[in-house]
C-alpha atoms as a PDB file:
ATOM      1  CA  UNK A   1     -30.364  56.003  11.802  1.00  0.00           C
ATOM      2  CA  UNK A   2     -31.588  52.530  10.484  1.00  0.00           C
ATOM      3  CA  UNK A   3     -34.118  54.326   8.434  1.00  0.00           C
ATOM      4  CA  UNK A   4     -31.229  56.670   6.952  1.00  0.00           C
ATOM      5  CA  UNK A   5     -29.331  53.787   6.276  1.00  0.00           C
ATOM      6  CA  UNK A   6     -31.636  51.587   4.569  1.00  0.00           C
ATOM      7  CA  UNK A   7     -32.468  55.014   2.188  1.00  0.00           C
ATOM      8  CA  UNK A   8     -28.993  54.999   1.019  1.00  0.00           C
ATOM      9  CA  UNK A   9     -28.937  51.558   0.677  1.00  0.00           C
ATOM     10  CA  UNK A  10     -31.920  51.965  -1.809  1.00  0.00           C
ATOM     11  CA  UNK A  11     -30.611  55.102  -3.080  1.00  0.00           C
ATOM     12  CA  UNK A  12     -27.552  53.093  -4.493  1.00  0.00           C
ATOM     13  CA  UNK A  13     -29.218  49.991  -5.310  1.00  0.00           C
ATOM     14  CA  UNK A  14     -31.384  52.202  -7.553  1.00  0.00           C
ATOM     15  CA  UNK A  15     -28.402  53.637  -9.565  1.00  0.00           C
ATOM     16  CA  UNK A  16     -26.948  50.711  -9.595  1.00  0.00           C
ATOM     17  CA  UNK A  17     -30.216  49.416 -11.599  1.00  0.00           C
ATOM     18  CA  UNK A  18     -30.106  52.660 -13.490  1.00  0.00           C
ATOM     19  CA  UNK A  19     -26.903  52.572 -14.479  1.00  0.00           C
ATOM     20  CA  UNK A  20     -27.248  48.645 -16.256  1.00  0.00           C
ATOM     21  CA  UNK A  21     -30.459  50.237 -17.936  1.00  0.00           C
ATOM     22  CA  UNK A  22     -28.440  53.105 -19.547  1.00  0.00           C
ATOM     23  CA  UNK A  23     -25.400  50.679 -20.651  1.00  0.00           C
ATOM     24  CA  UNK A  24     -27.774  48.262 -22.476  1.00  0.00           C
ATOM     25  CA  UNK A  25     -27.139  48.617 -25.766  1.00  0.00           C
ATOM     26  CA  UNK A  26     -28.101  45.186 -27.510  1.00  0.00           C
ATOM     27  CA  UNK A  27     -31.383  44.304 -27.136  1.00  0.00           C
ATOM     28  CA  UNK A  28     -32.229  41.300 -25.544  1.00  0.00           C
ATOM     29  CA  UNK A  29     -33.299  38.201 -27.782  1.00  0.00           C
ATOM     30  CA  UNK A  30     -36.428  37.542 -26.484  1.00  0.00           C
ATOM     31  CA  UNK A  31     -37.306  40.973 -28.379  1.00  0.00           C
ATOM     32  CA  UNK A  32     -35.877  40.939 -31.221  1.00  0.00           C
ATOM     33  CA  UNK A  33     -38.543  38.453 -32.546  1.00  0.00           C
ATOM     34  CA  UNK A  34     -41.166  41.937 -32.602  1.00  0.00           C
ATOM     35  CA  UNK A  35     -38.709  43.565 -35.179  1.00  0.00           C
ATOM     36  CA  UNK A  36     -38.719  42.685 -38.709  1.00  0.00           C
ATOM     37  CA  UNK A  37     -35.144  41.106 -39.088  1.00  0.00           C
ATOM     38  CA  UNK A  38     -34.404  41.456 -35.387  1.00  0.00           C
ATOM     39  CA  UNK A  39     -33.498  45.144 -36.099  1.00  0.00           C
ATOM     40  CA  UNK A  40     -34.791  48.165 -34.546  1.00  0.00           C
ATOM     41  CA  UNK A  41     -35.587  50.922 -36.649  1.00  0.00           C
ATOM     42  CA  UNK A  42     -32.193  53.175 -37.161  1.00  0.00           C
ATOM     43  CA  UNK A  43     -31.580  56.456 -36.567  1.00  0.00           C
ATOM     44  CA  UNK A  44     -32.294  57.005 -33.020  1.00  0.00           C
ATOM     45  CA  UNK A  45     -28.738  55.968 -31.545  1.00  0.00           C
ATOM     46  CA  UNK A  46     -27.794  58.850 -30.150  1.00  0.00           C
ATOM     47  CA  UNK A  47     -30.830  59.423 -28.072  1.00  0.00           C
ATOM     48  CA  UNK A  48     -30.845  58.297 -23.767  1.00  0.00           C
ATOM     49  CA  UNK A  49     -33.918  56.546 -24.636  1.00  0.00           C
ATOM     50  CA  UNK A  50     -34.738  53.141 -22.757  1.00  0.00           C
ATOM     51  CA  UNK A  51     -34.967  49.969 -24.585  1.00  0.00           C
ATOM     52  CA  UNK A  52     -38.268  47.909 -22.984  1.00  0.00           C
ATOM     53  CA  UNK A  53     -39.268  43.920 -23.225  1.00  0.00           C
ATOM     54  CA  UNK A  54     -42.631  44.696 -22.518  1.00  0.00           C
ATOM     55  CA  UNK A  55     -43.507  41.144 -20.197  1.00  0.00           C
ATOM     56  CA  UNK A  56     -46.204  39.975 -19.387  1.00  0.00           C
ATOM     57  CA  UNK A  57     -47.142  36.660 -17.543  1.00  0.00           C
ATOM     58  CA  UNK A  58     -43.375  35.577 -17.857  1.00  0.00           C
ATOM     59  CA  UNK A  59     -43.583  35.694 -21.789  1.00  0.00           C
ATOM     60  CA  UNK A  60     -41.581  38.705 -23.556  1.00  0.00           C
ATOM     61  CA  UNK A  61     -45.393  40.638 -25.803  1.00  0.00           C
ATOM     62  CA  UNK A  62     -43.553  43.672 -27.256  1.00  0.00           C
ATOM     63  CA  UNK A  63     -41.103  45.858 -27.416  1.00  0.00           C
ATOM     64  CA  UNK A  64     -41.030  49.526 -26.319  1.00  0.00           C
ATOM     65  CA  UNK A  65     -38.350  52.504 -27.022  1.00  0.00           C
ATOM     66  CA  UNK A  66     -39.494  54.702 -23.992  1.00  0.00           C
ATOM     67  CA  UNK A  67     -38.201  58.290 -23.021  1.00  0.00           C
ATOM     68  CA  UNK A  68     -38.568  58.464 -19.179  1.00  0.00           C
ATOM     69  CA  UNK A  69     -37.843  62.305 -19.401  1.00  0.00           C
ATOM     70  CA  UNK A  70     -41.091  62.808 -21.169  1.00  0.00           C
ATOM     71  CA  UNK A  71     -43.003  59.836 -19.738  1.00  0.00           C
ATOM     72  CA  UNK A  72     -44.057  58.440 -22.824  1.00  0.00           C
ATOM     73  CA  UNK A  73     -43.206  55.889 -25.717  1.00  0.00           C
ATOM     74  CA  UNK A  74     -41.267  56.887 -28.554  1.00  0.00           C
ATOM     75  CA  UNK A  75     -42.704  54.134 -29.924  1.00  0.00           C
ATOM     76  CA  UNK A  76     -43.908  50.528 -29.970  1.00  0.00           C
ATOM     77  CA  UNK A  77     -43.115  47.559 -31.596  1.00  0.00           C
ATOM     78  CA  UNK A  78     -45.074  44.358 -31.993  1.00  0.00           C
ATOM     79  CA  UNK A  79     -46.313  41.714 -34.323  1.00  0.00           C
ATOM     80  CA  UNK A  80     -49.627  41.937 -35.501  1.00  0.00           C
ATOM     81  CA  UNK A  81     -52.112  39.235 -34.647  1.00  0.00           C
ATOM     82  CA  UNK A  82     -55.312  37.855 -36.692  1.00  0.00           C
ATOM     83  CA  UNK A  83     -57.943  39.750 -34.286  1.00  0.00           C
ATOM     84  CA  UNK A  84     -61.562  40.232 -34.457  1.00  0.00           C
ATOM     85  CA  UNK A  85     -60.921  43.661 -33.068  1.00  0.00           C
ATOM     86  CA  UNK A  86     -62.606  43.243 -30.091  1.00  0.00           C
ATOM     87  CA  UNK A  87     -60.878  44.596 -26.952  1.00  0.00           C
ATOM     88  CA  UNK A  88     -60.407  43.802 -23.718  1.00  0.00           C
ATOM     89  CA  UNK A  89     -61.723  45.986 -20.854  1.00  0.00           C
ATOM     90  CA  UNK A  90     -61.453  44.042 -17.668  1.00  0.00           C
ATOM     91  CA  UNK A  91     -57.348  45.025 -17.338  1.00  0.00           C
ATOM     92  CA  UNK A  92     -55.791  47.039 -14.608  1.00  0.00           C
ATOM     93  CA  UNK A  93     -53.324  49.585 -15.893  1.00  0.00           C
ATOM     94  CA  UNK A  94     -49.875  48.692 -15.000  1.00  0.00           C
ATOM     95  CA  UNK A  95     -46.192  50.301 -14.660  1.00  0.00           C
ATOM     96  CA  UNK A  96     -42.751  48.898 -15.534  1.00  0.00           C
ATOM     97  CA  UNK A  97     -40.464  47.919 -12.678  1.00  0.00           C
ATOM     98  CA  UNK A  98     -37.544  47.801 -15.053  1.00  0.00           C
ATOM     99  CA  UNK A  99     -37.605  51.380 -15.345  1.00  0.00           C
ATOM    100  CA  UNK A 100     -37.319  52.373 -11.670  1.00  0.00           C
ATOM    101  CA  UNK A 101     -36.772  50.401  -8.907  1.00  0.00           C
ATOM    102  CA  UNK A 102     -34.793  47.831  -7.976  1.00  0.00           C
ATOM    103  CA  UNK A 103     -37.241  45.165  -8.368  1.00  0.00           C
ATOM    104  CA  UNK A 104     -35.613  41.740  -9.944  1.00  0.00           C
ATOM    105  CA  UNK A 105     -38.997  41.611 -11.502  1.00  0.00           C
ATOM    106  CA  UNK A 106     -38.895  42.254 -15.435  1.00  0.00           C
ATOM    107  CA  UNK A 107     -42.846  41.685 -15.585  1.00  0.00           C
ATOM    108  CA  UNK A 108     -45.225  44.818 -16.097  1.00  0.00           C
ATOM    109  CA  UNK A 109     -47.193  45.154 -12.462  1.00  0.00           C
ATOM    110  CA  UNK A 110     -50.780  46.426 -11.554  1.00  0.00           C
ATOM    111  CA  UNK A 111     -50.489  49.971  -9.941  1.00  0.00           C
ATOM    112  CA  UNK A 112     -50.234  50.002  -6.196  1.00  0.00           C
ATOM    113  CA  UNK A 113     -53.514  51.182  -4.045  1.00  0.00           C
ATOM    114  CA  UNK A 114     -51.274  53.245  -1.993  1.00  0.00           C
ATOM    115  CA  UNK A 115     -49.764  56.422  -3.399  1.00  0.00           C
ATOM    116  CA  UNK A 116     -47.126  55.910  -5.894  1.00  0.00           C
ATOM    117  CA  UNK A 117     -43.822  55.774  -4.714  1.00  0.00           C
ATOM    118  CA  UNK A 118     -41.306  58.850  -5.701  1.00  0.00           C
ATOM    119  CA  UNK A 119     -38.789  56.800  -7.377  1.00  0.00           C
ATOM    120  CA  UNK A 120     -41.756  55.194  -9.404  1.00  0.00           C
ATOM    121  CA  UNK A 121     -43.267  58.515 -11.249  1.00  0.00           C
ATOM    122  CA  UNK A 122     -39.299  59.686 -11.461  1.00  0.00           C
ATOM    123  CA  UNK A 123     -38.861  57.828 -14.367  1.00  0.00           C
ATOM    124  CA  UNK A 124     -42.724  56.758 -15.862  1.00  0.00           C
ATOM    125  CA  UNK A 125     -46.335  58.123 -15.656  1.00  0.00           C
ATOM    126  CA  UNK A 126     -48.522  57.256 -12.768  1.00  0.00           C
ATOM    127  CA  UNK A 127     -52.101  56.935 -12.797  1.00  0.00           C
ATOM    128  CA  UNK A 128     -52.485  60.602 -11.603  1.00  0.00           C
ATOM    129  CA  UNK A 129     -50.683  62.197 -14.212  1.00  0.00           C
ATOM    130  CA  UNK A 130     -53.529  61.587 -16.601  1.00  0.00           C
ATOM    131  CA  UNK A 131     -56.737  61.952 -14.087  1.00  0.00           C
ATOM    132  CA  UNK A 132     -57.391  65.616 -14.393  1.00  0.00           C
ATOM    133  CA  UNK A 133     -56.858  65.938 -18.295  1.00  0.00           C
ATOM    134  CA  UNK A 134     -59.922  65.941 -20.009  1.00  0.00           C
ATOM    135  CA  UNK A 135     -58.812  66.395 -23.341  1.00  0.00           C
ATOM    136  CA  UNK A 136     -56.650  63.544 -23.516  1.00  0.00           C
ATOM    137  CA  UNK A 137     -57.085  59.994 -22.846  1.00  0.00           C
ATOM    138  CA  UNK A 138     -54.719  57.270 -23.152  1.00  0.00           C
ATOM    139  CA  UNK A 139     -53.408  56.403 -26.482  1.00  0.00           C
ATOM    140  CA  UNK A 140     -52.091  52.433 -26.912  1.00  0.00           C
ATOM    141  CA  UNK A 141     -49.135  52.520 -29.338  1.00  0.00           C
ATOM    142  CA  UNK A 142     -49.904  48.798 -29.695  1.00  0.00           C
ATOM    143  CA  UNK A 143     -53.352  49.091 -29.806  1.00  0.00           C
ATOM    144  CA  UNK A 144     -55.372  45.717 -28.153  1.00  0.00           C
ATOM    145  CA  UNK A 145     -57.121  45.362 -30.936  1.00  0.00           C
ATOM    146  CA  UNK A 146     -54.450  44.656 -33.089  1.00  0.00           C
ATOM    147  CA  UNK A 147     -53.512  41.521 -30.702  1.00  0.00           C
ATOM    148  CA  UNK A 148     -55.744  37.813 -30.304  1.00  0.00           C
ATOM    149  CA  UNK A 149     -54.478  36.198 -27.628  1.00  0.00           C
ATOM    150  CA  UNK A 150     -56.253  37.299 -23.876  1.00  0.00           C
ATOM    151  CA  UNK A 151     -52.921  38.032 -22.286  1.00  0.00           C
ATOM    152  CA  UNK A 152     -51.230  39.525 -25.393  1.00  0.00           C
ATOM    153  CA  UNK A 153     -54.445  42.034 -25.232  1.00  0.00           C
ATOM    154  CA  UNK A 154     -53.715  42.964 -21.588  1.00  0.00           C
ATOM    155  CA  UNK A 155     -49.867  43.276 -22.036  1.00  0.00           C
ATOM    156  CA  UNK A 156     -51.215  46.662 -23.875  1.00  0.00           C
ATOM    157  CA  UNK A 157     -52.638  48.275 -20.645  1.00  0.00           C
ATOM    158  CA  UNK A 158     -49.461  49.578 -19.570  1.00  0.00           C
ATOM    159  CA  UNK A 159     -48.575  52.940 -19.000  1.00  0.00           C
ATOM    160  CA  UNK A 160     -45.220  52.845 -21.005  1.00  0.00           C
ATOM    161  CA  UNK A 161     -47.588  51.510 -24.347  1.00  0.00           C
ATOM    162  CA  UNK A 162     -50.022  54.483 -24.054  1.00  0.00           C
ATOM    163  CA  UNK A 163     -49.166  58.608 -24.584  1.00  0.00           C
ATOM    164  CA  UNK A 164     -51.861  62.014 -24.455  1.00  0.00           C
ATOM    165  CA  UNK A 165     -54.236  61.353 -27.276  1.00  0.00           C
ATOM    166  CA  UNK A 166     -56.923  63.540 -28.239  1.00  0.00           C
ATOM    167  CA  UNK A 167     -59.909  61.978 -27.202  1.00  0.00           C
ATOM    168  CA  UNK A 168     -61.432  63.127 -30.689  1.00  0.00           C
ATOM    169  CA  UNK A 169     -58.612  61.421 -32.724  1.00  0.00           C
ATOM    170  CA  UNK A 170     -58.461  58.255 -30.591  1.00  0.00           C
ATOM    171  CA  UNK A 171     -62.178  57.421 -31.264  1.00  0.00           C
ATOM    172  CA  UNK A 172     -62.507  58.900 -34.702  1.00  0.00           C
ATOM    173  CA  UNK A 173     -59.794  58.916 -37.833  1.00  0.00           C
ATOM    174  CA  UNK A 174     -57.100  56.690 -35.675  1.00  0.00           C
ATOM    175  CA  UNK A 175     -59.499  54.430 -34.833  1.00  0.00           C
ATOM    176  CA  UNK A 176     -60.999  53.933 -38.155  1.00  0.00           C
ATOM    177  CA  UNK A 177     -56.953  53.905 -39.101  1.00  0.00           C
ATOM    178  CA  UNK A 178     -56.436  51.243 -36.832  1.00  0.00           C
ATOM    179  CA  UNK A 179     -59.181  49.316 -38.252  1.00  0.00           C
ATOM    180  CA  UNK A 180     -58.154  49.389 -41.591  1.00  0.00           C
ATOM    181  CA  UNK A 181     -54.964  48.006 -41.294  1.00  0.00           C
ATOM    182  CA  UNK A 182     -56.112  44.946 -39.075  1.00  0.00           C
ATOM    183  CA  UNK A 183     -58.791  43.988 -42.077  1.00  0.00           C
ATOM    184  CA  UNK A 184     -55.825  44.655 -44.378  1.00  0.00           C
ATOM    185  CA  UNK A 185     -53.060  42.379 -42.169  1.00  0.00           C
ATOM    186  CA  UNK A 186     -56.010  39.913 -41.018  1.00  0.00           C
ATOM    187  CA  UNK A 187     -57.561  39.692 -44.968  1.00  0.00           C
ATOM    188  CA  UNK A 188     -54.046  39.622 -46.930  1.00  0.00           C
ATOM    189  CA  UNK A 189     -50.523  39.297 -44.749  1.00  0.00           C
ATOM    190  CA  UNK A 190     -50.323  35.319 -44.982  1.00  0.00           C
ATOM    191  CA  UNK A 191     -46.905  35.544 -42.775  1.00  0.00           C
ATOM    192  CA  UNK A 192     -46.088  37.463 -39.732  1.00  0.00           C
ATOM    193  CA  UNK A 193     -46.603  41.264 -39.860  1.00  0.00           C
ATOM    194  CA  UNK A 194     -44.229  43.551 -38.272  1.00  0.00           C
ATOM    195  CA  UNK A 195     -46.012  47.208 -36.869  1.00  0.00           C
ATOM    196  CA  UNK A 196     -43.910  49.690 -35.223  1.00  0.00           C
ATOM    197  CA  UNK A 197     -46.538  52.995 -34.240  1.00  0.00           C
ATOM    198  CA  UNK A 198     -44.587  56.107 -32.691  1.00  0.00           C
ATOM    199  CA  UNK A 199     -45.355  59.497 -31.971  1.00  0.00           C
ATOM    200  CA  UNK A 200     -43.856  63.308 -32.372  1.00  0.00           C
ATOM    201  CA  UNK A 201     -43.355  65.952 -29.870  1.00  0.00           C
ATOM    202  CA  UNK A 202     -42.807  69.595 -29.667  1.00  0.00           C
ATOM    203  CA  UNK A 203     -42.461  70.763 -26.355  1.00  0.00           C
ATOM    204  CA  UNK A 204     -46.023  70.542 -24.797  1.00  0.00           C
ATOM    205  CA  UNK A 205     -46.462  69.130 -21.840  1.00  0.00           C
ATOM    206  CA  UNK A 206     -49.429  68.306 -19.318  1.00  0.00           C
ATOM    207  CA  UNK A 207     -48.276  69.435 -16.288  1.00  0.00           C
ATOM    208  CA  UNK A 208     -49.075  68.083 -12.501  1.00  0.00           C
ATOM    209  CA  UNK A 209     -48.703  70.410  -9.335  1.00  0.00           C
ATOM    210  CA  UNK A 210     -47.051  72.802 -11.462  1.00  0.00           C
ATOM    211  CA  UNK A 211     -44.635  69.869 -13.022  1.00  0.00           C
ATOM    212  CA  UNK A 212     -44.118  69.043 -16.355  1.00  0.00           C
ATOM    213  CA  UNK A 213     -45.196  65.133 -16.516  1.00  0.00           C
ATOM    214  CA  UNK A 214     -46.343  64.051 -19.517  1.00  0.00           C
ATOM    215  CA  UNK A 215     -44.745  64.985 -23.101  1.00  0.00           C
ATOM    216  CA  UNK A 216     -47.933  65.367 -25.507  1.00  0.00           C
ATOM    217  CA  UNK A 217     -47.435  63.818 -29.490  1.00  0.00           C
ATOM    218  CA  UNK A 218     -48.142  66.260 -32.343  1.00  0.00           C
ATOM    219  CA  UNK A 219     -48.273  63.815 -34.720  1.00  0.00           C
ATOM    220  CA  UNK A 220     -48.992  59.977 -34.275  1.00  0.00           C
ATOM    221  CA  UNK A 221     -47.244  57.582 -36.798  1.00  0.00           C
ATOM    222  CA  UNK A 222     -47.575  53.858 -37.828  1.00  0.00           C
ATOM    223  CA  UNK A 223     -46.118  51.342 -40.554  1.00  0.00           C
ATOM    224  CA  UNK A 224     -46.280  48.007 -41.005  1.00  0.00           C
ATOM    225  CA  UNK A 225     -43.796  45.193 -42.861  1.00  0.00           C
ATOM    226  CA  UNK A 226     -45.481  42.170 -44.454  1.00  0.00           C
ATOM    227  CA  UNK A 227     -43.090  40.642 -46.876  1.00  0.00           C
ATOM    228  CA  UNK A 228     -45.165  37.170 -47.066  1.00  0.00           C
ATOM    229  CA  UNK A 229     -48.748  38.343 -48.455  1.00  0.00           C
ATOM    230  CA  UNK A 230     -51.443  37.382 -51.274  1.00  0.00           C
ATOM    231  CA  UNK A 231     -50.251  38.539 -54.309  1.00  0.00           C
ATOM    232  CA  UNK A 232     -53.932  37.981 -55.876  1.00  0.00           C
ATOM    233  CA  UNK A 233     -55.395  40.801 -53.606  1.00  0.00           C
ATOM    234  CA  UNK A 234     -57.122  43.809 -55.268  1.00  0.00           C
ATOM    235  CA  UNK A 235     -54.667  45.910 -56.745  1.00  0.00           C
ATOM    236  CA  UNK A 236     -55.752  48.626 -54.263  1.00  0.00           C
ATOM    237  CA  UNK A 237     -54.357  46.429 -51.562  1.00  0.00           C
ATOM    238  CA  UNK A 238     -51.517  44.850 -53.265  1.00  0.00           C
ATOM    239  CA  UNK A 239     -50.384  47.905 -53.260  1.00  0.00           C
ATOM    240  CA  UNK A 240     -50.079  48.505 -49.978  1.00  0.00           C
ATOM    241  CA  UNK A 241     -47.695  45.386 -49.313  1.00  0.00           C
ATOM    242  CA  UNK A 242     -45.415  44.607 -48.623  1.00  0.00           C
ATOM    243  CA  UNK A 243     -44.981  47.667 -46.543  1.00  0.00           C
ATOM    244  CA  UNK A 244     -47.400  50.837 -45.992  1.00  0.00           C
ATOM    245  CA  UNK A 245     -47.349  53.798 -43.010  1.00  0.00           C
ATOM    246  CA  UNK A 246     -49.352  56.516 -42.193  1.00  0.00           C
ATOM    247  CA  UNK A 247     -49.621  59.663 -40.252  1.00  0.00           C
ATOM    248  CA  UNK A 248     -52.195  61.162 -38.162  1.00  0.00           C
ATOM    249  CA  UNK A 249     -52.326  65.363 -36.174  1.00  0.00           C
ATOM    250  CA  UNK A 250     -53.018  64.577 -32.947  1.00  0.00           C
ATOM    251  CA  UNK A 251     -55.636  67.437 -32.761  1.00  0.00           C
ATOM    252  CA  UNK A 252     -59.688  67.458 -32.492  1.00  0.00           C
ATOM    253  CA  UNK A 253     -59.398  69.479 -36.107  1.00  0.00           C
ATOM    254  CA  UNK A 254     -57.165  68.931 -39.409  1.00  0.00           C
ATOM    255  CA  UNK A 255     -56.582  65.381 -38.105  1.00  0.00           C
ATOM    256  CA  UNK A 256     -57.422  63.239 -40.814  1.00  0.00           C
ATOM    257  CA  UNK A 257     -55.076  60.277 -41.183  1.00  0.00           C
ATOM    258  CA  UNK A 258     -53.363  60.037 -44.604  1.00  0.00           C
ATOM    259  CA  UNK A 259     -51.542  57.032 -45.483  1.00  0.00           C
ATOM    260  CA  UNK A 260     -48.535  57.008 -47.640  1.00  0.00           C
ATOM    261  CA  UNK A 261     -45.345  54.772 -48.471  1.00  0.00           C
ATOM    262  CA  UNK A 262     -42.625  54.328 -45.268  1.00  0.00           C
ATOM    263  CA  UNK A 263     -40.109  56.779 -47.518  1.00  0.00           C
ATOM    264  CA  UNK A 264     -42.723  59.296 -47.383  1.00  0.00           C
ATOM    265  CA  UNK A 265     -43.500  58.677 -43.948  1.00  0.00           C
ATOM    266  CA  UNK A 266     -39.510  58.996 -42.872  1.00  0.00           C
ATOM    267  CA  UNK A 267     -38.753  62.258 -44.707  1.00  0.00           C
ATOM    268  CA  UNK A 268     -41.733  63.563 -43.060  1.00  0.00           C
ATOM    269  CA  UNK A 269     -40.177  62.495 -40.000  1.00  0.00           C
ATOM    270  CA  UNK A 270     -37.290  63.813 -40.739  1.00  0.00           C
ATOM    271  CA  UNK A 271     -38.254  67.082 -41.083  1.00  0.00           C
ATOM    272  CA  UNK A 272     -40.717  67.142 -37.872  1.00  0.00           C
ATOM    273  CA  UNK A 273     -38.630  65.214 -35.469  1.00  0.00           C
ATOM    274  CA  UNK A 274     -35.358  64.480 -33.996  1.00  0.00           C
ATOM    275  CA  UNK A 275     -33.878  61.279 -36.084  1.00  0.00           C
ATOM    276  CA  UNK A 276     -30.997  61.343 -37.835  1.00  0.00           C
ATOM    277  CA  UNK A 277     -30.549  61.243 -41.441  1.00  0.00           C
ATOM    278  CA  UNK A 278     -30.113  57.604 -41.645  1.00  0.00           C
ATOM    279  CA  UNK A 279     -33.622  56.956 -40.177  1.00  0.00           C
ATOM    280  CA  UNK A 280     -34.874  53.677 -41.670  1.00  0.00           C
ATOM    281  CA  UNK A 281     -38.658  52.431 -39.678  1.00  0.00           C
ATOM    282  CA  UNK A 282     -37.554  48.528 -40.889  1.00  0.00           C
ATOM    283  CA  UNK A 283     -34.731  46.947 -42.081  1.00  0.00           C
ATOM    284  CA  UNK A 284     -33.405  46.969 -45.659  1.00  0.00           C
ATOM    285  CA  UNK A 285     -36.849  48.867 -46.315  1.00  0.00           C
ATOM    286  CA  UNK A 286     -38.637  45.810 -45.497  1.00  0.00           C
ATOM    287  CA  UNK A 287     -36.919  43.989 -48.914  1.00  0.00           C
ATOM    288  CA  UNK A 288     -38.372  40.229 -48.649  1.00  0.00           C
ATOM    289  CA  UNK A 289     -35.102  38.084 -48.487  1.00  0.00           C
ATOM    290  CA  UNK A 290     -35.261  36.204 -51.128  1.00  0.00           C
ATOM    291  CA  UNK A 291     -34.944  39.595 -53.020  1.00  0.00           C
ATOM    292  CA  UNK A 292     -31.607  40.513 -51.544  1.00  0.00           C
ATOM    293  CA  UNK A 293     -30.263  37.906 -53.272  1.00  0.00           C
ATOM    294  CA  UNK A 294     -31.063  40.104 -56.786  1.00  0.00           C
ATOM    295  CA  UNK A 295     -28.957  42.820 -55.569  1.00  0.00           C
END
């Protein structure tokens, strides 16, 4: 009878914690510093996705829109960081007690030993959800090596920062794409650069004990937002500033990464996705300030 009553008890304690997740609207301050202008990118209002301050080591690291029906990241935002591209390997992979339980704890946690607790894998992926694919690995949406700092790198190694990613286009084109914009940011953004990298779905799914779990990209996407950058760079680079995207099939052929303006890349979006026609990746098309004044 105790044991019945202490399930409700958690049973309402976690819609309780559910309910405050769906109500947030605003996000919270400490996040807003990851989005150029403090503004997430618009056009995804109407969707029940959850708004994440990935933290880490009691300091907010990114910020993550995350659909828990899917188990994945729409996508991730963060702030680039001057990085020798190294990465860091010796990091558990961790969950999110702010999607699930009723934890008071907003900081990402190491998985368990023991199995995963139902009301855990409800609303995230688990460990096991990705142990049998061997196609896909795990994809960082804010890659590692795109971060400098030792605890900024680990505050990547959580489950809601990584989705299915072809193991051939994780360690070929997006890789090399991932490399080219941190000697781009790390040779010519002299201020802070703002990256927001997303995916695309269509339906597929990898599927555990005959369960859909895992929601698997089509396409990968990425742009950055450097408004403060060396105007004396090779015209091939200045070009690229002070904002750039690019889009990648996630697929082991035809995935060549082609990189474009961030107009381009939202009417591609547009016309693959779900966002609605107001869908703008950064504020004001990432229009330095002192330009706005010349409106």
């Amino acid at each position: 009878m105790a044991d019945c009553r202490t399930d409700q008890t958690l049973i309402l304690l976690l819609i309780i914690v559910m309910a405050g997740a769906e109500v947030q609207e605003t996000l919270s301050p400490d996040c807003k510093k990851f989005l150029y202008m403090g503004t997430m990118p618009r056009g995804l209002e109407d969707q029940p996705f959850k708004k994440i301050c990935q933290f880490y080591e009691g300091n907010p690291r990114f910020f993550t829109l995350y659909d828990n029906f899917s188990h994945i990241p729409v996508y991730s935002a963060y702030t680039f960081k001057r990085s020798d591209g190294s990465k860091k390997v010796d990091v558990p992979w961790m969950y999110e007690p702010q999607l699930s339980t009723a934890s008071v704890s907003r900081e990402m946690q190491p998985f368990p030993s023991e199995n995963v607790h139902r009301s855990l894998e409800d609303d995230q992926a688990v460990l096991d959800d990705y142990s049998d694919s061997v196609i896909y690995e795990r994809g960082q949406l804010n890659p590692d090596e795109h971060q400098a700092n030792p605890d900024d790198k680990a505050s990547t190694y959580t489950l809601t920062n990584v989705v299915p990613q072809v193991r051939e286009f994780n360690i070929g084109p997006w890789r090399k794409h991932k490399d080219t914009i941190r000697r781009r940011l790390n040779n010519y953004c002299r201020g802070t650069a703002y990256v927001v990298t997303g995916v695309t779905t269509s339906g597929h799914t990898i599927r555990r004990q005959n369960v859909n779990r895992l929601g698997i990209p089509t396409y990968f996407w990425s742009a950055y937002c450097c408004v403060d950058f060396d105007h004396n760079a090779p015209y091939s680079e200045r070009s690229k500033f002070p904002a750039f995207a690019a889009h990648g099939l996630n697929d082991r052929e035809n995935d060549k990464v082609q990189e474009m303006t961030v107009q381009q890349l939202e009417d591609f979006l547009k016309g693959v996705t779900y966002v609605g026609s107001t869908f703008q990746i950064f504020y004001d098309n990432c229009m330095p300030p002192s330009a706005l004044h010349l409106h």
